[in-house]
Protein backbone atom coordinates (compact mmCIF):
# COMPACT_ATOMS: atom_id res chain seq x y z
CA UNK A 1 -30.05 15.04 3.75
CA UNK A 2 -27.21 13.96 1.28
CA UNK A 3 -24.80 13.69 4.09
CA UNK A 4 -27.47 11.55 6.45
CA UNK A 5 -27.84 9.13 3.92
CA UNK A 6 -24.20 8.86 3.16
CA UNK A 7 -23.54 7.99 6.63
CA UNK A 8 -26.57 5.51 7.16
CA UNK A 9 -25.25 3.68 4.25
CA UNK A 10 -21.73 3.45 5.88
CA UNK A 11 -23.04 2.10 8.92
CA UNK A 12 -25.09 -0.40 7.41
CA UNK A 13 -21.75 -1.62 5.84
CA UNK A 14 -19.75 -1.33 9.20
CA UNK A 15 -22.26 -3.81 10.94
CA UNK A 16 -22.46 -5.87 8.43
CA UNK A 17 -18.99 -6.51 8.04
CA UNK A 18 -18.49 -6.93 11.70
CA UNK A 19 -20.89 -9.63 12.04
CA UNK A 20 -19.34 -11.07 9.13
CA UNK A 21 -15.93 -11.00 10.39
CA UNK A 22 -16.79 -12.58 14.43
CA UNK A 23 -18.92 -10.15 15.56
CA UNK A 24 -16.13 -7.57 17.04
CA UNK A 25 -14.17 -4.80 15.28
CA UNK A 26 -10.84 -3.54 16.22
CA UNK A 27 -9.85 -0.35 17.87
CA UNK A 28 -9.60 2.46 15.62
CA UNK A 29 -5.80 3.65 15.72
CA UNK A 30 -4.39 6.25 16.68
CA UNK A 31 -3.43 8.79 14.27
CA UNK A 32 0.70 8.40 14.56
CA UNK A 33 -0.27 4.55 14.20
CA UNK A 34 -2.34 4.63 11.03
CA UNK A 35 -0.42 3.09 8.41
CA UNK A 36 2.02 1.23 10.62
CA UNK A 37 2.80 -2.26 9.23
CA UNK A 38 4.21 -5.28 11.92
CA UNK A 39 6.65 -7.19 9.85
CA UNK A 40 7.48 -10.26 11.96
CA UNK A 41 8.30 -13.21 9.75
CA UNK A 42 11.49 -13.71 10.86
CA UNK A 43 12.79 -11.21 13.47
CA UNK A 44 11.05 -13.75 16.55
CA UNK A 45 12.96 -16.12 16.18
CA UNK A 46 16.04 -14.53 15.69
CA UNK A 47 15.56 -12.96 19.11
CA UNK A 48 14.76 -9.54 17.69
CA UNK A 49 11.17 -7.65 18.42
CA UNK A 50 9.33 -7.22 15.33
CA UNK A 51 9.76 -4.54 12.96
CA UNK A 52 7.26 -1.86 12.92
CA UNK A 53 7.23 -0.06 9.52
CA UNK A 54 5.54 3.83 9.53
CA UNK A 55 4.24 4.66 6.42
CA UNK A 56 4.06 8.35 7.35
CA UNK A 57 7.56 8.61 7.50
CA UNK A 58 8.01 6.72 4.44
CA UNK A 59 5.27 8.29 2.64
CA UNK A 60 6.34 12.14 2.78
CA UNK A 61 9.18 11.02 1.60
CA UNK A 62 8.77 8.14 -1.27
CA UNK A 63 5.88 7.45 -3.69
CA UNK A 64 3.89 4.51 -3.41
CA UNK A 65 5.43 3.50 -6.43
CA UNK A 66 9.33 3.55 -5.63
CA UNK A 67 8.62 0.83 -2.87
CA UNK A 68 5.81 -1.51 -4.20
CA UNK A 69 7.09 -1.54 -7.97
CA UNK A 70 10.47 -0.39 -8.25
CA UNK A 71 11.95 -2.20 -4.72
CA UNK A 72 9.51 -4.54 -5.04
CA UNK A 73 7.38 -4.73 -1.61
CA UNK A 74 4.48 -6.68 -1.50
CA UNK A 75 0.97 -4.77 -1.03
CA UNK A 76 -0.11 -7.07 1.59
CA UNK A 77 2.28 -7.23 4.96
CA UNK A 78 4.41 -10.16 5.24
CA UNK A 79 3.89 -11.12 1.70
CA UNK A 80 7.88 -10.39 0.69
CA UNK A 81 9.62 -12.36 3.51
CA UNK A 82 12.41 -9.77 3.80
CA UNK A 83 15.37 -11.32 5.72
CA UNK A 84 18.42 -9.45 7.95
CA UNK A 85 20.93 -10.86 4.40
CA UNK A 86 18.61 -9.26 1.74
CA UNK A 87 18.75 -6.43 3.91
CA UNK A 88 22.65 -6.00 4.49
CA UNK A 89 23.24 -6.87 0.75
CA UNK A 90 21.24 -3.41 -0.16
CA UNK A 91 17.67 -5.53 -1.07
CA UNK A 92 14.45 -4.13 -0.07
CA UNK A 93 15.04 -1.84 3.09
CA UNK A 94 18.68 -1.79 2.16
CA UNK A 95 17.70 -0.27 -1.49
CA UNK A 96 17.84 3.04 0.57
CA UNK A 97 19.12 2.14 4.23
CA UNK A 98 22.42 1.44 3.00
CA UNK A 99 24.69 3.72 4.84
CA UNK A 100 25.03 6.03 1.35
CA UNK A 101 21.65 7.23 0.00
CA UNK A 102 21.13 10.65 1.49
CA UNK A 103 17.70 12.06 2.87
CA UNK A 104 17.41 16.22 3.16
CA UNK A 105 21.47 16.10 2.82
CA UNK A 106 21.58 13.24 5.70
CA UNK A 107 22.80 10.12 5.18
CA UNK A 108 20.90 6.98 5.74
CA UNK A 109 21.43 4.62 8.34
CA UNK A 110 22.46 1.27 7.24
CA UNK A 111 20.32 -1.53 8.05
CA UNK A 112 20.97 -5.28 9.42
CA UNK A 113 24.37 -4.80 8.18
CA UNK A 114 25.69 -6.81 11.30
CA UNK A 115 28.23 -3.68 12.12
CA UNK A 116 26.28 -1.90 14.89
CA UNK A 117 23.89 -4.14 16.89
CA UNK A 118 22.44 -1.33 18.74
CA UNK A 119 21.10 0.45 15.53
CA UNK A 120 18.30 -2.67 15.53
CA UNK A 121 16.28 -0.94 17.81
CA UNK A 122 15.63 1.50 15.45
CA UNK A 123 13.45 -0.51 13.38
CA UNK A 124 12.93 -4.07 15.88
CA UNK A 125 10.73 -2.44 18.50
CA UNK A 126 7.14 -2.91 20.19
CA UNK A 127 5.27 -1.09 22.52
CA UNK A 128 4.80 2.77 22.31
CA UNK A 129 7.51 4.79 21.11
CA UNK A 130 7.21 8.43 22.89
CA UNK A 131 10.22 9.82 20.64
CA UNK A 132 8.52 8.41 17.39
CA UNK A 133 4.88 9.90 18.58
CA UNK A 134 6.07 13.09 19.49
CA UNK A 135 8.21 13.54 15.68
CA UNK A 136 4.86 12.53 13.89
CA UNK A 137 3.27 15.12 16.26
CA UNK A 138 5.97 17.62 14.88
CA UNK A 139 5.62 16.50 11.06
CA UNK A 140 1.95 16.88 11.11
CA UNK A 141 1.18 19.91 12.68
CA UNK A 142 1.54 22.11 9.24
CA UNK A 143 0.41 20.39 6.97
CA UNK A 144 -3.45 20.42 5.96
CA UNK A 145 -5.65 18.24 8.26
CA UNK A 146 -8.46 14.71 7.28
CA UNK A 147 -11.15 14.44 9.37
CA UNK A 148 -9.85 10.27 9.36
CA UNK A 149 -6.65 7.68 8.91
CA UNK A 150 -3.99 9.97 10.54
CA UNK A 151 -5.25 13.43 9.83
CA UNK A 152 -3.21 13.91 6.85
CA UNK A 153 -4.40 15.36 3.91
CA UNK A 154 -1.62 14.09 1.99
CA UNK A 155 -3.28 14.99 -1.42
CA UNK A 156 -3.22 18.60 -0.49
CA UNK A 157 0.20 18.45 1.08
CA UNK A 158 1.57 17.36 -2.04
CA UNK A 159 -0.62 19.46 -4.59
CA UNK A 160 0.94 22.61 -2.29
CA UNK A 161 4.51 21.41 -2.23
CA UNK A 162 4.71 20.74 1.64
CA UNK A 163 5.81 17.36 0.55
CA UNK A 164 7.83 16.36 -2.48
CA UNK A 165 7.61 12.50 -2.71
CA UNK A 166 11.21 11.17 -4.64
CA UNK A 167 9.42 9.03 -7.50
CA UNK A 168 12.26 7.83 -8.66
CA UNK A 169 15.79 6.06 -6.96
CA UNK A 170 19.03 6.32 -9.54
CA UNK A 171 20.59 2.55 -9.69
CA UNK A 172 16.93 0.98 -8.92
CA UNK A 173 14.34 2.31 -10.89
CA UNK A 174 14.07 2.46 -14.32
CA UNK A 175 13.33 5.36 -16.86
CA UNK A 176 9.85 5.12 -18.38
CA UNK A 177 8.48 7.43 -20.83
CA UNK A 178 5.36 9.44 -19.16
CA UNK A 179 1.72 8.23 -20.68
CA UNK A 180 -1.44 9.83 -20.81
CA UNK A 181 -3.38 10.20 -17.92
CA UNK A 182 -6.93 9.64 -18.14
CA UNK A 183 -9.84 11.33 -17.75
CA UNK A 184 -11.78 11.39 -14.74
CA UNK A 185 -14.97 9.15 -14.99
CA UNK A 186 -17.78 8.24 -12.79
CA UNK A 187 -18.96 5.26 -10.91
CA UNK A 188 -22.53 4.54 -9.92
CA UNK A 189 -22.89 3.74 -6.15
CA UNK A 190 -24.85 0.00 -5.68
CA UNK A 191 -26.91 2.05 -2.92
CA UNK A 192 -29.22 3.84 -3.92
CA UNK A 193 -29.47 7.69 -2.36
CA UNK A 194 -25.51 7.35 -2.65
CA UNK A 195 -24.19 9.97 -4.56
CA UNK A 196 -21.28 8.39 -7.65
CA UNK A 197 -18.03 7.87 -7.35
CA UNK A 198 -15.39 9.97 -9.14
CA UNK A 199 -12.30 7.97 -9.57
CA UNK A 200 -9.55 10.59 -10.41
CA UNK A 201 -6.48 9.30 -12.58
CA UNK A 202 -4.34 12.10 -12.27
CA UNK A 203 -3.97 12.13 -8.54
CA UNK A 204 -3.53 8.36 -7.98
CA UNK A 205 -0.82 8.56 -10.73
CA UNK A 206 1.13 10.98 -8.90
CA UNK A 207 2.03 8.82 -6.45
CA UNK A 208 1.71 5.07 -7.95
CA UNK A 209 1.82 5.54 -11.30
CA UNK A 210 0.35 2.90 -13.63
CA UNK A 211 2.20 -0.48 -12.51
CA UNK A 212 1.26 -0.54 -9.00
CA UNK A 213 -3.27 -0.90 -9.93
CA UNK A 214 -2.73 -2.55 -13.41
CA UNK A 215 -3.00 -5.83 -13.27
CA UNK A 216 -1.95 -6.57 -10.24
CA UNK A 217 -5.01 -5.33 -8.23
CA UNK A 218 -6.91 -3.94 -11.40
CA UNK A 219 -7.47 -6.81 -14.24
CA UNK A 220 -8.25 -4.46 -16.59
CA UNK A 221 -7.16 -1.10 -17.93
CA UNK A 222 -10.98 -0.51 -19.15
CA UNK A 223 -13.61 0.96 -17.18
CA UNK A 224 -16.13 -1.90 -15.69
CA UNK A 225 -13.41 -4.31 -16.59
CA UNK A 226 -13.05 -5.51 -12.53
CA UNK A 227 -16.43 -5.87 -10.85
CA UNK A 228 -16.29 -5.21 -7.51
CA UNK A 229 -18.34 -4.41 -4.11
CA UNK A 230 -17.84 -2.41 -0.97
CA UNK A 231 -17.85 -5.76 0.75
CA UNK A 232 -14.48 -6.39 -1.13
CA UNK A 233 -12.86 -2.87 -0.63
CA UNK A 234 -13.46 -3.55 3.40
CA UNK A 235 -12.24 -7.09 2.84
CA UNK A 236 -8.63 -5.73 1.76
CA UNK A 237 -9.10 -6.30 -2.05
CA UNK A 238 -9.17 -3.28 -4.82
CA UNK A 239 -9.12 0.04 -3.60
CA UNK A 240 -9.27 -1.58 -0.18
CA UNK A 241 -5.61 -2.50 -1.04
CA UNK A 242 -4.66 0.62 -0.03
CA UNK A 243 -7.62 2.69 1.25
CA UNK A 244 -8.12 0.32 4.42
CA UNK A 245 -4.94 0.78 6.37
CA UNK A 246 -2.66 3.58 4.84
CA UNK A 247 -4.39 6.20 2.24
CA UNK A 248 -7.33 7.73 3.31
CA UNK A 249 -10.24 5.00 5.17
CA UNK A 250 -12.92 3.62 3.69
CA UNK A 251 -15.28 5.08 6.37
CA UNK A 252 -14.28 8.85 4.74
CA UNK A 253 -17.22 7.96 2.12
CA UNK A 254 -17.13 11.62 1.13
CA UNK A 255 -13.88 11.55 -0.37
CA UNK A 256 -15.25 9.13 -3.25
CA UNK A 257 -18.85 9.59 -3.49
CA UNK A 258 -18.78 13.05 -4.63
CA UNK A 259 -20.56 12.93 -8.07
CA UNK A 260 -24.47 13.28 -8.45
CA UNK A 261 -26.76 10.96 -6.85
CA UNK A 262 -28.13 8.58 -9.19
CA UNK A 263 -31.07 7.83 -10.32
C-alpha cells in the first residue's frame, strides 16, 4: 500500500507539471545519455558541432565538488560561457585536459590548444556515438545497478570502492580543514500518505562537500531555512539542481521518502 501511494503521488506531480510546462514531456534518455550536458554557446559559430559533456565519465572520476567549486562550472548548462582561449590557457576543461594531468597513469589529452585539429572531435560531436555507448556499456556493467537516471548506483559504487572520485586537484584547489558533518534529519512530505524525507549529510558531502548547496542553492545552513516544493525540485531549483538531470531522478521517490509516514 505504501508503495501504491508513493507512486500515485508521483504521477499526480508528473501531469501536473506537464500541463504546466505545454502539455508534452520529453523522451526519457537513454541510460549512456543521462547526465549528458550540450554546451553550444560558442562552438556554432565557430564552425565546430557542439560539445557534448558525459557526466558519467566525469563523475567516476571527479567529485561534484572539484568541477562546480574548485574549477568553477556553473550548475546550470551554458551558464560559464567557456571559450576555445580559456580552454588552451588551462581554464575550465583545460584545468585537467592540459596535455599533463594524468588519469589511471594516462595522460590527458589537451584541449582547444590549436595544435591538433583533429582531436576536436573528441569533445565537438552530435549524433550517436557507437564507440562512446559501447565504453559506458563496459564501465557499467560491474558496478551495482538503479532502477532510474543511468542505472548507476553511484552511492554504492563509491561506499564499496569501485569508484574513487579525486576530491581534490594539486595547483587548483585549495586545502580546507574537514568540518563536522551533520546529522541526518527528517523532512515531512506536503502529501499526505507520503512517507518523510531523510536528507543524509554524510553522503552528499562525500562528493560536494559544503560549498557547492550553501548558499548558492541552499540560503541557509539551518534546517527549514529554504522553503521549498516538489514543483520547484522538477522546475530545476534545489535538489532539482542536481537530482533532475545527473544524480539520481526525481521520479526514484523511494530514494528520499524513506522515513515514517506522517501523520
Amino acid at each position: 500500500m505504501r508503495y501504491i501511494m508513493i507512486a500515485v503521488a508521483a504521477l499526480f506531480v508528473f501531469v501536473g507539471l506537464a500541463f504546466a510546462e505545454g502539455g508534452s514531456m520529453k523522451r526519457k534518455p537513454l541510460p549512456f545519455e543521462f547526465g549528458s550536458v550540450v554546451i553550444e554557446n560558442f562552438s556554432v559559430n565557430a564552425g565546430l558541432s557542439p560539445v557534448v559533456f558525459e557526466h558519467w565519465l566525469h563523475r567516476s572520476k571527479y567529485s561534484c565538488k572539484v568541477c562546480h567549486v574548485d574549477i568553477g562550472f556553473g550548475m546550470v548548462a551554458g551558464s560559464t560561457k567557456i571559450r576555445a582561449a580559456d580552454n588552451g590557457k588551462g581554464f575550465y576543461c583545460g584545468s585537467c585536459h592540459n596535455g599533463k594531468s594524468k588519469d589511471n597513469k594516462k595522460t590527458i589529452f589537451e584541449a582547444c590548444s590549436g595544435k591538433d585539429s583533429q582531436k576536436c572531435g573528441i569533445c565537438h560531436f552530435t549524433g550517436r556515438n557507437p564507440q562512446r555507448e559501447q565504453a559506458f556499456a563496459e564501465f557499467a556493467e560491474n558496478l551495482p545497478k538503479e532502477r532510474f537516471g543511468n542505472g548507476i548506483n553511484w552511492q554504492l559504487a563509491e561506499e564499496k570502492g569501485l569508484i574513487n572520485p579525486i576530491n581534490h586537484l594539486e595547483g587548483i584547489s585549495i586545502a580546507r580543514n574537514a568540518l563536522a558533518v551533520q546529522k541526518d534529519f527528517s523532512l515531512d512530505a506536503k502529501i499526505a500518505g507520503m512517507p518523510s524525507i531523510i536528507f543524509s549529510h554524510s553522503k552528499h558531502t562525500v562528493w560536494n562537500g559544503c560549498e557547492l548547496c550553501h548558499p548558492d542553492i541552499f540560503l541557509g545552513v539551518k534546517k527549514g531555512a529554504t522553503k521549498y516544493s516538489m514543483i520547484d525540485l522538477f522546475q530545476g531549483k534545489y535538489c532539482g539542481f542536481c537530482h533532475k538531470k545527473v544524480a539520481f531522478p526525481l521520479s526514484d521517490c523511494q530514494r528520499c521518502h524513506v522515513g515514517p509516514i506522517g501523520q
